[in-house]
Structure formats: C-alpha cells, structure tokens
N, C-alpha and C. Protein backbone atom coordinates (compact mmCIF):
# COMPACT_ATOMS: atom_id res chain seq x y z
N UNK A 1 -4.89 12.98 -5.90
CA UNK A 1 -4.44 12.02 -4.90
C UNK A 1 -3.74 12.79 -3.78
N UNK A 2 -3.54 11.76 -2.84
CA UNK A 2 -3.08 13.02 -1.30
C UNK A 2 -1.56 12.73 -1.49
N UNK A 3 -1.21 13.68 -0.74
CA UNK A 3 0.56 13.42 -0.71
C UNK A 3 0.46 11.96 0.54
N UNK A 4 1.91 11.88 0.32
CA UNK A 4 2.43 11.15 1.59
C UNK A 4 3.85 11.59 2.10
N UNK A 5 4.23 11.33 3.34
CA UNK A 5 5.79 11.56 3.40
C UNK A 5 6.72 10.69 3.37
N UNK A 6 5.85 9.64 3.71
CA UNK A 6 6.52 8.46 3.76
C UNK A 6 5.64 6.86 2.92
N UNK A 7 6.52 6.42 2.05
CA UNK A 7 5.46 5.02 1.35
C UNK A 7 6.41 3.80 1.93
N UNK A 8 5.87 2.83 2.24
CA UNK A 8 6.08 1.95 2.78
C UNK A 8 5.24 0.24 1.92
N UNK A 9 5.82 -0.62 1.29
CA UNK A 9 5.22 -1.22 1.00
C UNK A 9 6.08 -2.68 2.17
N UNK A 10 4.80 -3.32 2.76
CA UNK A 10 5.06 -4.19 3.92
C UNK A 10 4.05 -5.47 4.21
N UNK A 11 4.22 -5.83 5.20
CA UNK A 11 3.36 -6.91 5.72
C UNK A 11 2.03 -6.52 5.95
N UNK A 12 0.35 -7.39 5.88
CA UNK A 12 -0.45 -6.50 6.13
C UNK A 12 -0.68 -6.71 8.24
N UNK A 13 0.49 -6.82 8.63
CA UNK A 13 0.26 -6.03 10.22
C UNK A 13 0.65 -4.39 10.47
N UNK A 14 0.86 -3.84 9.10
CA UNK A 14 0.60 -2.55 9.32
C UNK A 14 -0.20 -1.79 9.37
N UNK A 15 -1.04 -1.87 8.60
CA UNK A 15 -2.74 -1.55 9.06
C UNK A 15 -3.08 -0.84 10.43
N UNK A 16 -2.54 -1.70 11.22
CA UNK A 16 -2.88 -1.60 12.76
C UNK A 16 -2.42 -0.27 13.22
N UNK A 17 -0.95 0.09 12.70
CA UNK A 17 -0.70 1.41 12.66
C UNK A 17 -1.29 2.86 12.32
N UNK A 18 -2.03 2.25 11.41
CA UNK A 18 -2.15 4.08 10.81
C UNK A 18 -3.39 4.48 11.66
N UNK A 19 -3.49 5.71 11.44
CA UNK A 19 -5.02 6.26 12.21
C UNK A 19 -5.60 7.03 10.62
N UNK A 20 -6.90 7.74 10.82
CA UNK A 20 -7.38 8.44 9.62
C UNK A 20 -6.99 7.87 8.46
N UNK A 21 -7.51 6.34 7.87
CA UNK A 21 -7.27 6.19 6.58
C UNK A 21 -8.06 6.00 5.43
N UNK A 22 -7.56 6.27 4.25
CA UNK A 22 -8.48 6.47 3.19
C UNK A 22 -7.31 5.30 2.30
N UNK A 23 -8.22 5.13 1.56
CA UNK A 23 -7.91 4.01 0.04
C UNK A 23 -8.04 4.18 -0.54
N UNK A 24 -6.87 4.24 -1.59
CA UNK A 24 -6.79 4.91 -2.85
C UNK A 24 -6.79 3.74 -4.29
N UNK A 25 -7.60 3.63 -4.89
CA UNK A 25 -6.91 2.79 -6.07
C UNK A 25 -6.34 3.41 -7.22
N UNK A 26 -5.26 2.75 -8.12
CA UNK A 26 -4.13 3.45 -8.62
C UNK A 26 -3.93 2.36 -9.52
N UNK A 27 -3.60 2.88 -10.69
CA UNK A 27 -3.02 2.20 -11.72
C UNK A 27 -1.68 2.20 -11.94
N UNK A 28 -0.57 1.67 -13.28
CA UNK A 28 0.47 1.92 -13.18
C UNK A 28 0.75 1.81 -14.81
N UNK A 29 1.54 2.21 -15.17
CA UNK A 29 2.29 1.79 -16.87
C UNK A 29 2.17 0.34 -16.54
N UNK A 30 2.62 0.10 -15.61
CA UNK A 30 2.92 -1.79 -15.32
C UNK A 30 1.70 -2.33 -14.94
N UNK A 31 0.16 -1.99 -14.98
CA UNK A 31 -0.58 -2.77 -14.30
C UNK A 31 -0.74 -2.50 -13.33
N UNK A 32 -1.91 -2.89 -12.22
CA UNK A 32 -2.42 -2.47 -11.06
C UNK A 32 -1.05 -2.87 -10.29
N UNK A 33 -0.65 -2.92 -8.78
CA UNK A 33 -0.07 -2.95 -7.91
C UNK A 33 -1.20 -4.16 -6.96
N UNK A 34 -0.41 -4.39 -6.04
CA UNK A 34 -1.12 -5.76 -5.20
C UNK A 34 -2.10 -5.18 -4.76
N UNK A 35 -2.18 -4.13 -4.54
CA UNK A 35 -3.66 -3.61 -4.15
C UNK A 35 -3.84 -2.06 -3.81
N UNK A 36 -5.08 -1.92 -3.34
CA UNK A 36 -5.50 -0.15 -3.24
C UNK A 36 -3.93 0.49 -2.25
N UNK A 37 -3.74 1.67 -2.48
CA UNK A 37 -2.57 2.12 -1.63
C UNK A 37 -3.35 2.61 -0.48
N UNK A 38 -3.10 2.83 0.89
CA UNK A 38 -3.63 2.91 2.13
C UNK A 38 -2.89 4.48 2.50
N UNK A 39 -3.73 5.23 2.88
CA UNK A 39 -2.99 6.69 3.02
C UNK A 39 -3.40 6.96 4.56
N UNK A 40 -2.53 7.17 5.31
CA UNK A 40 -2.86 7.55 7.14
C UNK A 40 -1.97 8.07 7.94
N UNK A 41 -2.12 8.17 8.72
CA UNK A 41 -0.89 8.79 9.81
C UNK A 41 -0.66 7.62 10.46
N UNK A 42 0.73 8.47 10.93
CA UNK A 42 1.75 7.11 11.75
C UNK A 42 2.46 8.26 12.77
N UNK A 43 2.20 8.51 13.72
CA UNK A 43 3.45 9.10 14.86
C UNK A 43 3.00 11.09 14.29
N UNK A 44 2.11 11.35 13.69
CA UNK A 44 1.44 12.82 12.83
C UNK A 44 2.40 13.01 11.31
N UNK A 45 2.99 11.92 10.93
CA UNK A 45 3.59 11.68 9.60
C UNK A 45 2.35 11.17 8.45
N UNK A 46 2.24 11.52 7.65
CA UNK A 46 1.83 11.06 6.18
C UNK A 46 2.33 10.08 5.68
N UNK A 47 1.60 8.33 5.60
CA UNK A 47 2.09 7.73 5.17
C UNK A 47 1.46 6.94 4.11
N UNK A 48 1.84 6.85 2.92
CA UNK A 48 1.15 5.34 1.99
C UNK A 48 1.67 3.97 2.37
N UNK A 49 1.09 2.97 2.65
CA UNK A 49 0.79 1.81 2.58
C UNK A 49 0.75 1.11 1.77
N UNK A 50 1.16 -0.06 0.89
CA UNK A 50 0.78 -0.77 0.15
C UNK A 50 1.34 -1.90 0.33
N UNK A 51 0.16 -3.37 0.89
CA UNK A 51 0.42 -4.25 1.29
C UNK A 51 1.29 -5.28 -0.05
N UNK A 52 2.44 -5.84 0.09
CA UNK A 52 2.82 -6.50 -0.57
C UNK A 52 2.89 -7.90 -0.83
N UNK A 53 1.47 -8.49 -0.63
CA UNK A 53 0.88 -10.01 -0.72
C UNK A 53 -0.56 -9.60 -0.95
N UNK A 54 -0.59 -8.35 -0.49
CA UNK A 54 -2.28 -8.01 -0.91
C UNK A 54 -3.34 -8.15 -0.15
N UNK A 55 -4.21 -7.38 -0.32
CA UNK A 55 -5.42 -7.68 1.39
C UNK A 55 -5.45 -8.80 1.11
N UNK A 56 -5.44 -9.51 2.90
CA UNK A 56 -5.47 -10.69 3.05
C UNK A 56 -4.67 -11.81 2.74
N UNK A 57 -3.34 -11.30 2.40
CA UNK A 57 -2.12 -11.62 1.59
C UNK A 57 -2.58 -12.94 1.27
N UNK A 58 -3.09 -13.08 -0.14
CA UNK A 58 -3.80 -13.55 -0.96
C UNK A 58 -2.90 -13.64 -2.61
N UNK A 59 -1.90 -13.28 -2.27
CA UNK A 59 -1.11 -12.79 -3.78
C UNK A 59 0.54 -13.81 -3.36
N UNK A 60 0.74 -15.16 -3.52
CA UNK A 60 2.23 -15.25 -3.65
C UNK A 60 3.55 -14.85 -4.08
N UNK A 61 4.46 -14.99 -3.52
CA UNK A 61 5.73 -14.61 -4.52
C UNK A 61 5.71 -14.18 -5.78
N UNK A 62 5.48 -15.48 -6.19
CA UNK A 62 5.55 -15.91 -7.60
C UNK A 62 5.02 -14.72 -8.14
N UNK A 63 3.87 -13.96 -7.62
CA UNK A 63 2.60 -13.32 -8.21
C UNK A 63 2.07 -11.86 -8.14
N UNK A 64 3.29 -11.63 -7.63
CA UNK A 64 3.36 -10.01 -7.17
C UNK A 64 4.04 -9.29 -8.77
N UNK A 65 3.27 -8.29 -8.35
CA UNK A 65 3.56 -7.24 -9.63
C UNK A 65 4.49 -6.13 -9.17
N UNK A 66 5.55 -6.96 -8.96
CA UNK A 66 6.37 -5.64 -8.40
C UNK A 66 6.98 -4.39 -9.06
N UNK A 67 6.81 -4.47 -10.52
CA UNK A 67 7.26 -3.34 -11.02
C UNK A 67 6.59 -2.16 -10.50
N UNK A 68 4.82 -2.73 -11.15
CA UNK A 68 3.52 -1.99 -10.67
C UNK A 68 3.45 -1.69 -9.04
N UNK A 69 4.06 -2.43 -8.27
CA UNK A 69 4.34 -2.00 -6.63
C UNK A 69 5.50 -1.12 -6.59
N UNK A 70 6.54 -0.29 -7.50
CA UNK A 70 7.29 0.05 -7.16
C UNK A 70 6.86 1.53 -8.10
C-alpha cells in the first residue's frame, strides 16, 4: 500500500481536491471501513481519503463502521 502524509476521513466534496488518485480497498480487525481509501495529492502533500457516509454518502449515522474507519 502507498504511504500518505496526511489521512483525512470527510465529506465526499473532497474528491474534488486531490489530483493523481488511486483506490485502495482495505480491510480492518473491525470489518471493512465505509469504503475504498482514496490516495492523491493535495497542495504536493500525500493524502488518504476516506469518505465517511461512503461513495455517494449512501451509509447513515446509525451505520458507519467507525471503529473500521478509524
């Protein structure tokens, strides 16, 4: 997997930010996470992504796996 310098789990209007990205899917002790982690640049920084409602924020409150997101 690639490094990052920075992980950020957010709204999906971040997207819009990164340039050069790749998608990673990832497991956890806890179960998948809301979704693939997003790896790109932001400002020539290294950053992961991981939307926290899920592409298409499609995942409620209630329904987030946040251990597995953390």
């Amino acid at each position: 997997m690639a490094n990052a310098e920075i992980g950020v789990i957010g709204g999906s209007g971040f997207y819009s930010f990164l340039e050069d990205v790749t998608e990673v899917q990832v497991d956890t002790p806890y179960g998948p996470p809301s979704d693939s982690l997003f790896l790109g640049e932001l400002a020539g920084r290294r950053v992961a992504f991981l939307p926290r409602h899920g592409r298409g924020h499609h995942l409620p409150p209630h329904r987030i796996n946040y251990r597995a997101n953390l």
